[in-house]
Protein backbone atom coordinates (compact mmCIF):
# COMPACT_ATOMS: atom_id res chain seq x y z
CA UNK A 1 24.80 15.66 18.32
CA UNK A 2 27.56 16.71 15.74
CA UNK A 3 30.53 14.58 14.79
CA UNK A 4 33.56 16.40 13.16
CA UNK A 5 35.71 14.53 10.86
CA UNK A 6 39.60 15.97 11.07
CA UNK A 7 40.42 15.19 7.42
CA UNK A 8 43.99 14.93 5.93
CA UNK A 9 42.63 14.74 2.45
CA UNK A 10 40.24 15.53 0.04
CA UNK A 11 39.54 11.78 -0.08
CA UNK A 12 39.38 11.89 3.74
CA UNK A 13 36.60 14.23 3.39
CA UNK A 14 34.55 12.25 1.49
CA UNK A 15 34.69 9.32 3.63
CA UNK A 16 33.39 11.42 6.07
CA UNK A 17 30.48 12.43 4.49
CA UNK A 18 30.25 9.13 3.60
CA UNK A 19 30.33 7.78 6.64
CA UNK A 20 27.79 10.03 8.08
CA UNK A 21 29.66 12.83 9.84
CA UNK A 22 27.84 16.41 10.22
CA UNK A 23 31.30 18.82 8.94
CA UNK A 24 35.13 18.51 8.17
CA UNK A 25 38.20 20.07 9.14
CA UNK A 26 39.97 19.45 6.48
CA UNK A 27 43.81 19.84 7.06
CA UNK A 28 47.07 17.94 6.30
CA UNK A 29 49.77 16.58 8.20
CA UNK A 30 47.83 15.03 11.39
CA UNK A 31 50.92 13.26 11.64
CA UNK A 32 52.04 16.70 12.83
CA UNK A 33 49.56 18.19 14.86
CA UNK A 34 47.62 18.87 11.12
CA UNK A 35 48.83 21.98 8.98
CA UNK A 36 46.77 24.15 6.53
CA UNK A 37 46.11 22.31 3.48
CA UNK A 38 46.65 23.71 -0.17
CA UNK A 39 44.80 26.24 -2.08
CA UNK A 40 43.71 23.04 -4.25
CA UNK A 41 42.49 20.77 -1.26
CA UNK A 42 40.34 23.30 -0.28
CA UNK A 43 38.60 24.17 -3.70
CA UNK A 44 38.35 20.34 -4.73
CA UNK A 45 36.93 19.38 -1.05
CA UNK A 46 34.39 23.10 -1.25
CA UNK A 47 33.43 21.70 -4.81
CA UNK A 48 32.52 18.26 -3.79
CA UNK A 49 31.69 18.33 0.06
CA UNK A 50 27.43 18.82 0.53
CA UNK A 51 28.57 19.25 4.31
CA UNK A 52 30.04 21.81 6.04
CA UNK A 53 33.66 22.55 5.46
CA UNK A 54 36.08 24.26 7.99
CA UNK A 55 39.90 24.50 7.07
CA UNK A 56 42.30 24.35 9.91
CA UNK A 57 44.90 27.59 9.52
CA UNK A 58 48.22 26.20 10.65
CA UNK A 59 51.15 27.80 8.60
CA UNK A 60 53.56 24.81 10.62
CA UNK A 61 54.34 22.50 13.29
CA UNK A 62 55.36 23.26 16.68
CA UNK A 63 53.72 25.70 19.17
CA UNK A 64 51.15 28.87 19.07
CA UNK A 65 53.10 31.91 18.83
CA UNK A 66 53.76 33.26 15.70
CA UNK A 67 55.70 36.35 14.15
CA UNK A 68 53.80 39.09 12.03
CA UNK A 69 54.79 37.15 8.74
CA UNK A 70 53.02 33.77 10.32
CA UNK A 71 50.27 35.81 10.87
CA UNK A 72 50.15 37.18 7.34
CA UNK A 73 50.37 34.19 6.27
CA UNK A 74 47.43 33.12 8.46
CA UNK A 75 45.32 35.88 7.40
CA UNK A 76 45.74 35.50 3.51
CA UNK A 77 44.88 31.88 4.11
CA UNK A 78 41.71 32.58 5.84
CA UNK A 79 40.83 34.92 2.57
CA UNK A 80 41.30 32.54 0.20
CA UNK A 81 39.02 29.78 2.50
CA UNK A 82 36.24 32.34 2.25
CA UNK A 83 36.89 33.44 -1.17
CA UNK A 84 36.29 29.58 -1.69
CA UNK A 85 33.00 29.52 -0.20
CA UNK A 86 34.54 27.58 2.82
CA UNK A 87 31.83 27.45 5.99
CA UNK A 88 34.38 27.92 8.89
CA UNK A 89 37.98 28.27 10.31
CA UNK A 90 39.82 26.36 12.78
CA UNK A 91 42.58 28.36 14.41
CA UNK A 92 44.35 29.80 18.21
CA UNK A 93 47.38 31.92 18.84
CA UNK A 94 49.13 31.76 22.11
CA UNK A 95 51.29 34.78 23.47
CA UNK A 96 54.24 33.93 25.29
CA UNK A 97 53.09 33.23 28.82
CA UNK A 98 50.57 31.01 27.49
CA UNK A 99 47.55 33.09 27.40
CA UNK A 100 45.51 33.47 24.42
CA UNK A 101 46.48 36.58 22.42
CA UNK A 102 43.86 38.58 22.08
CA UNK A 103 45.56 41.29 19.38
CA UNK A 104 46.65 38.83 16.91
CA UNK A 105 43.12 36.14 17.30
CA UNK A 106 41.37 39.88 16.96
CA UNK A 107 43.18 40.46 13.62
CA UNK A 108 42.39 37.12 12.11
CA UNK A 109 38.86 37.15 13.02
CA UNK A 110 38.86 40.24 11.37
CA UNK A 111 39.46 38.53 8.23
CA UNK A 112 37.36 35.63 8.73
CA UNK A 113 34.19 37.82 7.36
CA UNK A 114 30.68 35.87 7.88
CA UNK A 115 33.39 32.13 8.28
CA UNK A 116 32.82 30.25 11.48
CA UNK A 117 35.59 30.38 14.02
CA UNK A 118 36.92 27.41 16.28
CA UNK A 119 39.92 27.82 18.38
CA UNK A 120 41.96 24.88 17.97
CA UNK A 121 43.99 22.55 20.73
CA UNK A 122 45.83 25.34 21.05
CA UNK A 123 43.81 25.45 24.18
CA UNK A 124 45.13 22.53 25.53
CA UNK A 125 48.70 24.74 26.33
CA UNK A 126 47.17 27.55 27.64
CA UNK A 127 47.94 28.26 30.79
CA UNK A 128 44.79 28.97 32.47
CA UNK A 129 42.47 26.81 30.56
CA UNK A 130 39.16 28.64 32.45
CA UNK A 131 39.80 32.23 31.94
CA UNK A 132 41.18 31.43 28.43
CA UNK A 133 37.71 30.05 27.27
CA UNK A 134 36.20 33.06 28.49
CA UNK A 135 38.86 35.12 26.13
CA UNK A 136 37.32 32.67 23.35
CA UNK A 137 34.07 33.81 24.33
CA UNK A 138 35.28 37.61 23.94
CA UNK A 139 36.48 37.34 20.70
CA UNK A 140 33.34 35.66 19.42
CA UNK A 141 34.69 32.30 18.52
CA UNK A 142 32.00 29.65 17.95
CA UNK A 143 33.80 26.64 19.43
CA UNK A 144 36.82 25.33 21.15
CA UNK A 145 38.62 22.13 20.27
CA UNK A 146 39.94 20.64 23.76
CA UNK A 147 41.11 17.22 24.61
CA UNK A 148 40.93 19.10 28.59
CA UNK A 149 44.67 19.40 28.57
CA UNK A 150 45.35 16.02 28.71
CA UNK A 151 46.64 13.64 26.21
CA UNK A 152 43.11 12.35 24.95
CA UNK A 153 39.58 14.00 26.06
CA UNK A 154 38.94 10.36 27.44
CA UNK A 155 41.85 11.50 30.11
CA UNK A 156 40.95 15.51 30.68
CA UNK A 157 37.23 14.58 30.47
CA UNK A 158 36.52 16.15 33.85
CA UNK A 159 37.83 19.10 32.99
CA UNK A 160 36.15 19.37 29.79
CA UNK A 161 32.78 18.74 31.48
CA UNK A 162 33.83 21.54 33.33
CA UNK A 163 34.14 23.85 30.69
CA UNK A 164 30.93 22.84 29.30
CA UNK A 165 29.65 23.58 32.12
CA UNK A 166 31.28 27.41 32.45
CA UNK A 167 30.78 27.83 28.72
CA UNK A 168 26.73 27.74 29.33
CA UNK A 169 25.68 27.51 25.65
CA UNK A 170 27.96 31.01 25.12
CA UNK A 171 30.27 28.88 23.05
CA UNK A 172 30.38 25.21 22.11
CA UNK A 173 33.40 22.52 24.29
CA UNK A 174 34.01 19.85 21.18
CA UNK A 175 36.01 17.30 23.14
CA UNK A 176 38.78 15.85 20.60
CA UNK A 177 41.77 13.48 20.57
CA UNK A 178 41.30 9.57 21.11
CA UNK A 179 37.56 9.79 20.19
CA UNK A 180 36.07 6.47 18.49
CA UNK A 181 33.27 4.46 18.71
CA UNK A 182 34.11 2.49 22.06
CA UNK A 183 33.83 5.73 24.27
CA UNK A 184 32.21 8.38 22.20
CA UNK A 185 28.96 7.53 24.22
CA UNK A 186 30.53 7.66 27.55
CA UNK A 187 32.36 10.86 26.78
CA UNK A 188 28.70 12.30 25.92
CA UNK A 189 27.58 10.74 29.27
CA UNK A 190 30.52 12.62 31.52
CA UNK A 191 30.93 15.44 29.61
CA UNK A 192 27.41 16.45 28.32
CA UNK A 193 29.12 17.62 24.64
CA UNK A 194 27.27 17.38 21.84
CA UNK A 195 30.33 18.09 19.25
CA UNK A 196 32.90 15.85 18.82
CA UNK A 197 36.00 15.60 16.88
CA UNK A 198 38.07 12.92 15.39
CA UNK A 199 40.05 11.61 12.66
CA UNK A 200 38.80 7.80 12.47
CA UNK A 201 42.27 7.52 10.39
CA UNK A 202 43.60 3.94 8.70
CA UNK A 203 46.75 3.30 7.18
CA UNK A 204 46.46 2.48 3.61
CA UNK A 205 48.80 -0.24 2.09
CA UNK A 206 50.89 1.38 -0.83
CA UNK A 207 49.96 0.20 -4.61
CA UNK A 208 53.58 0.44 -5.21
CA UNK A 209 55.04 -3.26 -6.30
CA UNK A 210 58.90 -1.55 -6.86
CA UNK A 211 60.17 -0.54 -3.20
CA UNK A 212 63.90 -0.14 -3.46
CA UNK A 213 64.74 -0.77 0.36
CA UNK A 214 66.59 2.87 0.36
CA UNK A 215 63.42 3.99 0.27
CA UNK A 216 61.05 1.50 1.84
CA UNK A 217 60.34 4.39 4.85
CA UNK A 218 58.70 6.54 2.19
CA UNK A 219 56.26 3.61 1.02
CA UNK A 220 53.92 3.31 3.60
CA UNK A 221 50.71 4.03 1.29
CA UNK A 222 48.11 6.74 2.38
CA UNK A 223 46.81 7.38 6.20
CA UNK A 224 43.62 8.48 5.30
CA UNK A 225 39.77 8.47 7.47
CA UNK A 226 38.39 5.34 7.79
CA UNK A 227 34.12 5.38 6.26
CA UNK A 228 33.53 2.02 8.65
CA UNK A 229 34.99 3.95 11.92
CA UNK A 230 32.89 7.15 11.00
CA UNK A 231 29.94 5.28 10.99
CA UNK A 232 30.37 3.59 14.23
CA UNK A 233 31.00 6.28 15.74
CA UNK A 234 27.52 8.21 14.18
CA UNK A 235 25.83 5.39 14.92
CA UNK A 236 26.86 5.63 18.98
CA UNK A 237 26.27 8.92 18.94
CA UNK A 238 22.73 8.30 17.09
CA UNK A 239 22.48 5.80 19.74
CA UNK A 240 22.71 8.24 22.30
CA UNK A 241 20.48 10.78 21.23
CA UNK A 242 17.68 8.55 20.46
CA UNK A 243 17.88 7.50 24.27
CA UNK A 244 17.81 10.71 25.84
C-alpha cells in the first residue's frame, strides 16, 4: 500500500515525507493540471527527500500533443532529473486521435535511462482507455495515473477496477484525483489498488501585512500539501492493510 504525494513545492515534499507518504511527484502549478518544476526544485527536493522522488515532465498547460521542440524540451528535462539522481518520471503524449503515441513516449523513455516511468492523466483523454494501457504496457512504463476518465477516481472507480483488473500485475493502476482520507479505504475496497495519488493541498494565509487592493488577487499566500491530511490518509490506508 503506497501513497503518492503530488507536490507543488519543495516544502510540499517535505510535508509529505513528513506526513508519512511512500514517494513524491514533485511538480508545480497543480492549479494547472501541474507543470515541470525548475532545475532548482528538483536538486533542493533530490538533496533533502530520503523518499523516492519522481518529477512530473510537463513543458505547459493544456492537452497531450506536443511539437518536436516540446518534446526536446521534454527530453532534456528528463536528463537533467536523472543527472540529479531523481528515482522516476511522470509523463504521456497523446497523438491526435487520442491514442497514445507510441514514437514520441518511445523517444522519451529512451532518455529516461535506469528512471522509473508513470504515464500521467494523460490517460484519462485517451480515447480507448483499455487498449491504451496495454500500449503503456508495451513501452515498459511502470504505472499509470488514472482518475478512470472521470472527474475524480471516486467517480471512474469502476473503470479503474477494471483496469486493474486487465493490467494483472504487468503494470501498476494508481487511482488519482479527489483522493483523501474519507474514501481512500473504499477506493482500495472497489478498486483493489494499492497506489494512490494525491495532493492533500491547503491554502496558506499570506505573511504579507501591505496588500494594496490592485493587487489583493496576487496575495493569496502559498497552496501547499497539508502534513495532517497526509497522515490521515496513511493512516486509512495502514488501516486497511493491517485488516486484510
Amino acid at each position: 500500500m503506497m501513497l503518492e504525494i503530488a507536490a507543488n513545492s519543495v516544502a510540499s515534499a517535505l510535508a509529505a515525507q513528513d506526513g508519512g507518504a511512500g514517494r513524491v511527484e514533485l511538480c508545480t502549478a497543480l492549479e494547472l493540471g501541474g507543470l515541470t518544476p525548475s532545475h532548482a526544485q528538483i536538486a533542493l527536493a533530490r538533496e533533502r527527500l530520503r523518499i523516492p522522488l519522481h518529477v512530473l515532465i510537463r513543458p505547459r498547460a493544456g492537452d497531450f500533443l506536443y511539437s518536436d521542440l516540446e518534446c526536446e524540451t521534454m527530453q532534456r528535462d528528463i536528463e537533467a532529473c536523472a543527472a540529479l539522481g531523481c528515482d522516476g518520471v511522470v509523463l504521456g503524449v497523446l497523438d491526435a486521435e487520442g491514442k497514445v503515441d507510441m514514437p514520441r513516449c518511445r523517444a522519451l523513455i529512451a532518455a529516461t535511462g535506469a528512471l522509473g516511468v508513470t504515464f500521467h492523466r494523460a490517460f484519462d483523454l485517451a480515447r480507448d482507455p483499455l487498449s491504451s494501457l496495454d500500449d503503456l504496457i508495451q513501452l515498459g512504463c511502470e504505472r499509470v495515473l488514472t482518475s478512470g476518465a472521470q472527474a475524480s477516481a471516486w467517480e471512474g472507480a469502476a473503470l479503474i477496477r477494471r483496469l486493474v483488473e486487465l493490467a494483472a500485475g504487468r503494470i501498476v493502476v494508481m487511482p488519482g484525483a479527489g483522493v483523501d482520507a474519507g474514501n481512500i479505504g473504499k477506493l482500495h475496497e472497489i478498486t483493489r489498488a494499492t497506489e494512490f495519488h494525491a495532493s492533500a493541498k491547503r491554502q496558506h494565509p499570506s505573511g504579507m501585512r501591505w496588500q494594496p487592493e490592485l493587487l489583493q488577487d496576487m496575495q493569496d499566500g502559498e497552496l501547499r500539501s497539508d502534513v495532517e491530511q497526509i497522515r490521515g490518509m496513511v493512516a486509512a490506508l495502514n488501516g486497511v492493510a493491517a485488516s486484510r
